[in-house]
PDB file of N, CA and C in Angstrom:
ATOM      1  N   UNK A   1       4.768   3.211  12.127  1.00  0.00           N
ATOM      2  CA  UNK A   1       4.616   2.463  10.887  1.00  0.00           C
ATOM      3  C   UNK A   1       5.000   3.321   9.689  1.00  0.00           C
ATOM      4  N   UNK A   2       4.657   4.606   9.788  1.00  0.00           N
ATOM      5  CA  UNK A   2       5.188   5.364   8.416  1.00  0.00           C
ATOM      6  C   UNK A   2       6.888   5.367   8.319  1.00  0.00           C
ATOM      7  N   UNK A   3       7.391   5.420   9.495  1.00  0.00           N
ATOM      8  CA  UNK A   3       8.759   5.535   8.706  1.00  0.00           C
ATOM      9  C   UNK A   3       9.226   4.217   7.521  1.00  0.00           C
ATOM     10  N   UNK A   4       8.572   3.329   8.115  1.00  0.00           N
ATOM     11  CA  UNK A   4       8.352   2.167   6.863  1.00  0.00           C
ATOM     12  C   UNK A   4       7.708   2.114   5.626  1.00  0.00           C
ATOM     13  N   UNK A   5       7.055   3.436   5.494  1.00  0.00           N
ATOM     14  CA  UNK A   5       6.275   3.581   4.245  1.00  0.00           C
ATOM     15  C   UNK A   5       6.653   4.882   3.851  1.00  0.00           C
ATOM     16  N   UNK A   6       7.226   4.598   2.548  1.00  0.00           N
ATOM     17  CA  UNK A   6       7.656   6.232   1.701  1.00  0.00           C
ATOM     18  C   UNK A   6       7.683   5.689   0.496  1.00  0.00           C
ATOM     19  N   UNK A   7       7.726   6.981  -0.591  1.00  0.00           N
ATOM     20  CA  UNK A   7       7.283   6.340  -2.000  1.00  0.00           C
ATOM     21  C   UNK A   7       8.856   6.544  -2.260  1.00  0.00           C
ATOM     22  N   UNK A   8      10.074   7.139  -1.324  1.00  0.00           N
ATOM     23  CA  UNK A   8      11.012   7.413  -2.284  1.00  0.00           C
ATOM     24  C   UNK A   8      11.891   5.940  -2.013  1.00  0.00           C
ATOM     25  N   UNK A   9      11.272   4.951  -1.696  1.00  0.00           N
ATOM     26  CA  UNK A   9      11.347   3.539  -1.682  1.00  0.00           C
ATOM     27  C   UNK A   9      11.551   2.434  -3.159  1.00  0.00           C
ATOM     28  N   UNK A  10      10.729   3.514  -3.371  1.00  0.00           N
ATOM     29  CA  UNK A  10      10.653   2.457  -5.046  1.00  0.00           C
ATOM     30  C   UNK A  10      11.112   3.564  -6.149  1.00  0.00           C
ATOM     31  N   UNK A  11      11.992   3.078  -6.642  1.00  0.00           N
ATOM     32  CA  UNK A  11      12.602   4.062  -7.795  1.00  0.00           C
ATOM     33  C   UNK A  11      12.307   4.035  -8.888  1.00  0.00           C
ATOM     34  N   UNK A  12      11.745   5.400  -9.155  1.00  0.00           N
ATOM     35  CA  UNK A  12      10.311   5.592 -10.248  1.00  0.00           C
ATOM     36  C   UNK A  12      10.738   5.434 -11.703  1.00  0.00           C
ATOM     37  N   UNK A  13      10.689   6.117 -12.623  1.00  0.00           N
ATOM     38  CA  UNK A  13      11.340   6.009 -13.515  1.00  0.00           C
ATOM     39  C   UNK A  13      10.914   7.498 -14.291  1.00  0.00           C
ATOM     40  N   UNK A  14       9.652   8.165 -13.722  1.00  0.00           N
ATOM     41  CA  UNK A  14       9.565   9.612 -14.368  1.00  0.00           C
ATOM     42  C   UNK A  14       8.936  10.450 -12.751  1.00  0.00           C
ATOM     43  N   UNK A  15       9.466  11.662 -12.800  1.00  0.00           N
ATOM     44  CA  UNK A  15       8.466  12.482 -11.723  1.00  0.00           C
ATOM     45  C   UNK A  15       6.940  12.282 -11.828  1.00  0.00           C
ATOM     46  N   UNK A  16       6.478  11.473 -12.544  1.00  0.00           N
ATOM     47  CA  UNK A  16       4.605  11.443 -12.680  1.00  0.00           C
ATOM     48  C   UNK A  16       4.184  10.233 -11.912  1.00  0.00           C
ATOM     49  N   UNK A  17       5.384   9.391 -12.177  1.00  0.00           N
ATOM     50  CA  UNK A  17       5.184   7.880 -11.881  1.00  0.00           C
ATOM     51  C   UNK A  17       4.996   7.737 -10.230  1.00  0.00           C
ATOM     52  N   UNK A  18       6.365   8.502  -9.741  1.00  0.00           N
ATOM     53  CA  UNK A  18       6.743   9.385  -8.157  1.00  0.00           C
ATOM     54  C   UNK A  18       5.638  10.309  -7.699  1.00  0.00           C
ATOM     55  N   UNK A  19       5.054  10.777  -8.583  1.00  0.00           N
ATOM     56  CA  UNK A  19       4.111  12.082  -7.786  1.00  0.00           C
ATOM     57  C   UNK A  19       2.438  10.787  -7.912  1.00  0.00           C
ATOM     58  N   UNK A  20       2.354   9.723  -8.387  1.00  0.00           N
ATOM     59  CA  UNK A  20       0.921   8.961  -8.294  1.00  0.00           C
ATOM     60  C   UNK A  20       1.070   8.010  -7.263  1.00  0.00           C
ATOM     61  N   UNK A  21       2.292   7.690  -7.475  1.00  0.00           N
ATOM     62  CA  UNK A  21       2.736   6.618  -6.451  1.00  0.00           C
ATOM     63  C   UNK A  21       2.495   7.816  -4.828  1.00  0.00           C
ATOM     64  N   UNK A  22       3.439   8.523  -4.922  1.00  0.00           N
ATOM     65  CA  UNK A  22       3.066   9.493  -3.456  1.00  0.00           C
ATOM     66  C   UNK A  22       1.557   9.651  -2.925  1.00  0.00           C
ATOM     67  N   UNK A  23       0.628  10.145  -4.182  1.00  0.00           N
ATOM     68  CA  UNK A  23      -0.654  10.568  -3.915  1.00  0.00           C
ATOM     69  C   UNK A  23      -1.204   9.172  -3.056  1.00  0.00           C
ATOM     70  N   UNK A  24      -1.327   8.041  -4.023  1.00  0.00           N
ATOM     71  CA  UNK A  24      -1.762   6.946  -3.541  1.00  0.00           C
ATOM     72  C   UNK A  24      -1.252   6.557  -2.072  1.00  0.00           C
ATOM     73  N   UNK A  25      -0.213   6.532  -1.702  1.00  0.00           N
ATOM     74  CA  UNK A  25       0.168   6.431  -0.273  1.00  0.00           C
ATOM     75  C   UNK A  25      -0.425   7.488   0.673  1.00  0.00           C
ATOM     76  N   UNK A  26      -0.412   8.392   0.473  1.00  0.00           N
ATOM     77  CA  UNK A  26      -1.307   9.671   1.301  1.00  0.00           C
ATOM     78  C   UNK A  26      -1.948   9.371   1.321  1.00  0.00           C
ATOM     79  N   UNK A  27      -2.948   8.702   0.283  1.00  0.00           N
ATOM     80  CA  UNK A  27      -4.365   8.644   0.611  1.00  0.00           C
ATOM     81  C   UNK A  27      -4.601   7.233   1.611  1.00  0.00           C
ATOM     82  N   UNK A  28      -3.496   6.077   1.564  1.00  0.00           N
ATOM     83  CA  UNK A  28      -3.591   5.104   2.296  1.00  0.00           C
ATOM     84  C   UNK A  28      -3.613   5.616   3.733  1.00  0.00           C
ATOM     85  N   UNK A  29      -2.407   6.019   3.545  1.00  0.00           N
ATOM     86  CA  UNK A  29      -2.425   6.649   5.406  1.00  0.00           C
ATOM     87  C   UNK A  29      -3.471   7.266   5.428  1.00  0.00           C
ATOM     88  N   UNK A  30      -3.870   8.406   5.075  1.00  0.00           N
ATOM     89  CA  UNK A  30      -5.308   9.408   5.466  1.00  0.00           C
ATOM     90  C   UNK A  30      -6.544   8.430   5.734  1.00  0.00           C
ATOM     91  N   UNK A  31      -6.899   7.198   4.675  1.00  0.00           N
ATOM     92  CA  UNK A  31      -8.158   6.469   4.674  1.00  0.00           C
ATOM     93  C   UNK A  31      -8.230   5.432   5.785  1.00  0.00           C
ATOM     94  N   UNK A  32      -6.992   4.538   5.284  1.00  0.00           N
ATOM     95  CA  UNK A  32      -6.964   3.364   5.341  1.00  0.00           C
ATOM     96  C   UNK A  32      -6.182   3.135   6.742  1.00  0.00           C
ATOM     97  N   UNK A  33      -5.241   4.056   7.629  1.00  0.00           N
ATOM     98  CA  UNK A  33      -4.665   4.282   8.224  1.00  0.00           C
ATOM     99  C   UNK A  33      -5.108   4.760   9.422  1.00  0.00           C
ATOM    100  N   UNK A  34      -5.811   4.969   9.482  1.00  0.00           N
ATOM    101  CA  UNK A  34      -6.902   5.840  10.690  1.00  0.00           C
ATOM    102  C   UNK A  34      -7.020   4.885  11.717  1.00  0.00           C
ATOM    103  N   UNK A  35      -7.043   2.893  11.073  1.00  0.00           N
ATOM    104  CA  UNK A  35      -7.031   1.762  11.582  1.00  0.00           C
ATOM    105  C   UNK A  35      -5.207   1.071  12.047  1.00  0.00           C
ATOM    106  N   UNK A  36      -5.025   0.496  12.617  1.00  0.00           N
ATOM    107  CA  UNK A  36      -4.120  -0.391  12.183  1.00  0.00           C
ATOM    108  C   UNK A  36      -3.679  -1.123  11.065  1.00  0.00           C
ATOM    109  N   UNK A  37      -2.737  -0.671  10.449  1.00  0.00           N
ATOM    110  CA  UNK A  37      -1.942  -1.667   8.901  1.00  0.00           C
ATOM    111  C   UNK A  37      -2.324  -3.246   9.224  1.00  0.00           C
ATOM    112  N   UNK A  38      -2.313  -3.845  10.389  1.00  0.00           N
ATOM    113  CA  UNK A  38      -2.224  -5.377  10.095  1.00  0.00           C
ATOM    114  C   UNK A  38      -3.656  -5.918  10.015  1.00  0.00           C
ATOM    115  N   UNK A  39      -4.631  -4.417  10.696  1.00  0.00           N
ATOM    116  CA  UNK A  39      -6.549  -5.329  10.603  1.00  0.00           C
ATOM    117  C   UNK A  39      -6.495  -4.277   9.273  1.00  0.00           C
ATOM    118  N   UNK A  40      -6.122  -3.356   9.042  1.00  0.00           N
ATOM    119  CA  UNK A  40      -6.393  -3.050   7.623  1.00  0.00           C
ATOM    120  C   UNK A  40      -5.770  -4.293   6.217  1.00  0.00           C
ATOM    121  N   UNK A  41      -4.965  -4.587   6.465  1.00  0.00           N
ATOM    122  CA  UNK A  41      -4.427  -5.872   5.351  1.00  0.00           C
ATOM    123  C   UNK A  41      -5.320  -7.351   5.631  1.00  0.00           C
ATOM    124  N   UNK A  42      -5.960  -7.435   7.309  1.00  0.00           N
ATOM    125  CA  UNK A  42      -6.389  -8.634   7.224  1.00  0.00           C
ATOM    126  C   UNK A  42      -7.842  -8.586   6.678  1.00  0.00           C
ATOM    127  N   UNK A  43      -8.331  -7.515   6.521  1.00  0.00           N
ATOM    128  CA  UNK A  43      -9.742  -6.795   6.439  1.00  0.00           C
ATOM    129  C   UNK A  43      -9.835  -7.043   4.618  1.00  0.00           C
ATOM    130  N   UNK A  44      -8.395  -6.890   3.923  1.00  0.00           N
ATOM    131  CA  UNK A  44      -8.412  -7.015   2.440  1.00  0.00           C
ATOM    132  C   UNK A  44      -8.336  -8.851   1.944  1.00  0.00           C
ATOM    133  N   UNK A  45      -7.663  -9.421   3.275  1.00  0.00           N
ATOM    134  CA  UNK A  45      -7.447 -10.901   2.668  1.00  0.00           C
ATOM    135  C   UNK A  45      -9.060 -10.992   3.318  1.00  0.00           C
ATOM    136  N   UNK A  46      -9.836 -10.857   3.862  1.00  0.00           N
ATOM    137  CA  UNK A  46     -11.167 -11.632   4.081  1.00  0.00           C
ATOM    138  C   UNK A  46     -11.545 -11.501   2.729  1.00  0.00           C
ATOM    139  N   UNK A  47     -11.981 -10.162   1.939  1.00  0.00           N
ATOM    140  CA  UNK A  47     -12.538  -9.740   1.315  1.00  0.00           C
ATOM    141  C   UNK A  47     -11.728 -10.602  -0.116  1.00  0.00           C
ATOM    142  N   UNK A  48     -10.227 -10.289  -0.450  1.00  0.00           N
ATOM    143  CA  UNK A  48      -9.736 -11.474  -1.468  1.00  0.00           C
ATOM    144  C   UNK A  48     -10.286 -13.109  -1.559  1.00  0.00           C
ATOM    145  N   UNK A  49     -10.369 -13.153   0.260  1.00  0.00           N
ATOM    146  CA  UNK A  49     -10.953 -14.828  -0.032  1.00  0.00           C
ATOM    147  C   UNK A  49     -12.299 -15.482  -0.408  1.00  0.00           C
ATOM    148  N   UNK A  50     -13.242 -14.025  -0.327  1.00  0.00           N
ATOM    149  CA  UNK A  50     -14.557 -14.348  -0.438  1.00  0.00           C
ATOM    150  C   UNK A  50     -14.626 -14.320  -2.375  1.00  0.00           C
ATOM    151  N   UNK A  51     -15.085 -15.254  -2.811  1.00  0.00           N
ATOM    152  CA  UNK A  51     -15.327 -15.167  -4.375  1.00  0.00           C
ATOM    153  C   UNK A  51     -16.320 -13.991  -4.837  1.00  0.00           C
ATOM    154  N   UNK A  52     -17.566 -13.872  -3.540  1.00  0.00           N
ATOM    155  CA  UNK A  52     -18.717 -13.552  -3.970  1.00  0.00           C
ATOM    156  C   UNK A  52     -18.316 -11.610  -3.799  1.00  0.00           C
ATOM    157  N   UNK A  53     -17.282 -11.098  -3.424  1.00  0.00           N
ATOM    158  CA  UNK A  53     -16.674 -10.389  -3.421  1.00  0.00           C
ATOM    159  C   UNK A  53     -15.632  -9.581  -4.705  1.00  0.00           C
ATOM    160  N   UNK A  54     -16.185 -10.016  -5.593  1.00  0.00           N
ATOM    161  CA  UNK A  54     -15.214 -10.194  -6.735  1.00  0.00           C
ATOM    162  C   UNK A  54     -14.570  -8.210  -7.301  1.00  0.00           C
ATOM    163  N   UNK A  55     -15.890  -7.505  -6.898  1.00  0.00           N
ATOM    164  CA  UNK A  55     -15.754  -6.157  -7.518  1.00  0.00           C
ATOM    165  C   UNK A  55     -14.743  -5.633  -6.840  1.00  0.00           C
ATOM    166  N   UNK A  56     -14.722  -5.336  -5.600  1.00  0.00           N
ATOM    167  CA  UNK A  56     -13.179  -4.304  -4.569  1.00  0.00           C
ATOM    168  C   UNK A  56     -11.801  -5.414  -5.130  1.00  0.00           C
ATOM    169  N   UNK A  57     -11.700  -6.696  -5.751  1.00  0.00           N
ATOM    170  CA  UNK A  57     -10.444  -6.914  -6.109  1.00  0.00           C
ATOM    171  C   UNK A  57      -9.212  -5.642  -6.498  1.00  0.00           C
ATOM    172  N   UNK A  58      -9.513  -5.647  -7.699  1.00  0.00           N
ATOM    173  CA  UNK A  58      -8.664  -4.494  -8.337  1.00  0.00           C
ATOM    174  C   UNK A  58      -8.073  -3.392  -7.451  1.00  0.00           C
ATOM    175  N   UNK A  59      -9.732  -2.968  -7.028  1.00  0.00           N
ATOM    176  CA  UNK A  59      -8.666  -1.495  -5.607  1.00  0.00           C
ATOM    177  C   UNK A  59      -8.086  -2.276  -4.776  1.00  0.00           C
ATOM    178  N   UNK A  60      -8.406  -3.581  -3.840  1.00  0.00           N
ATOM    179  CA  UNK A  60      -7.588  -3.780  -3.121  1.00  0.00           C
ATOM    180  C   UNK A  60      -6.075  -3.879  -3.912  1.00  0.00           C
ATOM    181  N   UNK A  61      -6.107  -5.125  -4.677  1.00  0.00           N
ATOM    182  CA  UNK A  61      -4.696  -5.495  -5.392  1.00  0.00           C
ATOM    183  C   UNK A  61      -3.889  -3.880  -5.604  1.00  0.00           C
ATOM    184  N   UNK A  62      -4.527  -2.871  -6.371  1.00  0.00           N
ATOM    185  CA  UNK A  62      -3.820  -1.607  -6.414  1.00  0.00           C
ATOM    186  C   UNK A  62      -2.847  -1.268  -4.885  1.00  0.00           C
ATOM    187  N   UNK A  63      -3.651  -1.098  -4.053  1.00  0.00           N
ATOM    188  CA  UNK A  63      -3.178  -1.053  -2.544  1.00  0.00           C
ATOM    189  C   UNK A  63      -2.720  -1.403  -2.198  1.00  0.00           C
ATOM    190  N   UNK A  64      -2.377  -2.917  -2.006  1.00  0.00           N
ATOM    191  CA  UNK A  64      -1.417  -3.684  -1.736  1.00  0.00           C
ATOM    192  C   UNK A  64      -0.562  -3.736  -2.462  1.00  0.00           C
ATOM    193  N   UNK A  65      -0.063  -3.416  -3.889  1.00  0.00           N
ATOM    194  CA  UNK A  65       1.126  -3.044  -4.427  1.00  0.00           C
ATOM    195  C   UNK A  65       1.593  -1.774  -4.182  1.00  0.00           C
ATOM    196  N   UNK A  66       0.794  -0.707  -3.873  1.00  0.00           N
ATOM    197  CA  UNK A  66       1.461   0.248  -3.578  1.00  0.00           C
ATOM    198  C   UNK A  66       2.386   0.805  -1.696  1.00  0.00           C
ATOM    199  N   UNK A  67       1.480  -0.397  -1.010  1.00  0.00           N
ATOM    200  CA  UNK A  67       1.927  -0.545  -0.006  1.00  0.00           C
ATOM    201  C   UNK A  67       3.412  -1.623  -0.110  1.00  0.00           C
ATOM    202  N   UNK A  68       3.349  -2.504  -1.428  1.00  0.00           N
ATOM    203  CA  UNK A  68       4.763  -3.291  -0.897  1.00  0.00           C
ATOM    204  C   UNK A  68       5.767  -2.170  -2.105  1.00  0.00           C
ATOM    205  N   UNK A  69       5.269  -1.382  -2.676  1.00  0.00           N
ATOM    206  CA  UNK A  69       6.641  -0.778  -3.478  1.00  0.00           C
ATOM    207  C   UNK A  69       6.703   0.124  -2.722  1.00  0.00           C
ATOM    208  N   UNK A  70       5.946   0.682  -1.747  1.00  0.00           N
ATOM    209  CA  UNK A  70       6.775   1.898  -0.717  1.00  0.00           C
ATOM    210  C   UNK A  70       7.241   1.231   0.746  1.00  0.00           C
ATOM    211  N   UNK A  71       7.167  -0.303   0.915  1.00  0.00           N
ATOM    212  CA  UNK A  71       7.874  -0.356   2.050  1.00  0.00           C
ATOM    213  C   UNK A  71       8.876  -0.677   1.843  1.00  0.00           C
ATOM    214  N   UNK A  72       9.670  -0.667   3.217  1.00  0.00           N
ATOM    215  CA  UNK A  72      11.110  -1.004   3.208  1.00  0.00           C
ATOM    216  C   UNK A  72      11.114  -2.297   4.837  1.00  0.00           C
ATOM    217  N   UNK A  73      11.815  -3.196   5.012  1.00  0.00           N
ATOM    218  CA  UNK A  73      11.779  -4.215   5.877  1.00  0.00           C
ATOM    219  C   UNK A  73      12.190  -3.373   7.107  1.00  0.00           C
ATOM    220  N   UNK A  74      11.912  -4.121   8.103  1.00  0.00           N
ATOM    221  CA  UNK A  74      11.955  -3.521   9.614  1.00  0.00           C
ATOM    222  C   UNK A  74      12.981  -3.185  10.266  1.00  0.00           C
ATOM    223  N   UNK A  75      14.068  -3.824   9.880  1.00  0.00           N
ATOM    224  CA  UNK A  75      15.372  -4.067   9.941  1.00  0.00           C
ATOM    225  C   UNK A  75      16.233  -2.710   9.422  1.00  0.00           C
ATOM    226  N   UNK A  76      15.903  -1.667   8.997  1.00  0.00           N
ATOM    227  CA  UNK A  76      15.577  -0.839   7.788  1.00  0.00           C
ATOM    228  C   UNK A  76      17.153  -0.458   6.904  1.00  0.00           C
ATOM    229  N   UNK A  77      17.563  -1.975   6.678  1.00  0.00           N
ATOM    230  CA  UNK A  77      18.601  -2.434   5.554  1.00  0.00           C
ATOM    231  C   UNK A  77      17.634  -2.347   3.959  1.00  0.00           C
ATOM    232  N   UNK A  78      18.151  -1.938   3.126  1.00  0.00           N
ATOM    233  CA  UNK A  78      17.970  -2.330   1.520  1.00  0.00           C
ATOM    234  C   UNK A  78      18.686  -2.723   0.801  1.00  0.00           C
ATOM    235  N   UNK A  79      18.503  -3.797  -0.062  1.00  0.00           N
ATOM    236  CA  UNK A  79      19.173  -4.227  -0.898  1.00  0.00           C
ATOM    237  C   UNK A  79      19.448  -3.868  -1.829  1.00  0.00           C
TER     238      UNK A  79
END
């Protein structure tokens, strides 16, 4: 699954932007990664669908953008 995930995926616009974006992915793999990517993402839509859940929004949403600006499709073509 990591060769599908790299930050030099999304093209930053300063070395700070590139070095937070990196950190944040390390820390996905290190935390969040320990599990499977697809019960780790389905583990965030339970938690999105529950209302009464409202506080982990934000970190999840963070996560999940930083997981779709460092992937690249399976196929591993870019447009």
């Amino acid at each position: 699954m990591s060769q599908y995930l790299n930050s030099r995926h999304f093209p930053s616009v300063s070395p700070e932007e590139n070095f937070k974006l990196k950190t944040k992915l390390a820390f996905l793999r290190d935390q969040e990664a320990s599990r499977d990517f697809f019960s780790v993402t389905g583990n965030y839509r339970r938690i999105l669908a529950n209302p009464h859940q409202r506080k982990p929004w934000p970190e999840i949403q963070d996560k999940l953008m930083t997981l779709l600006k460092c992937g690249i499709c399976g196929s591993g073509r870019r447009r």
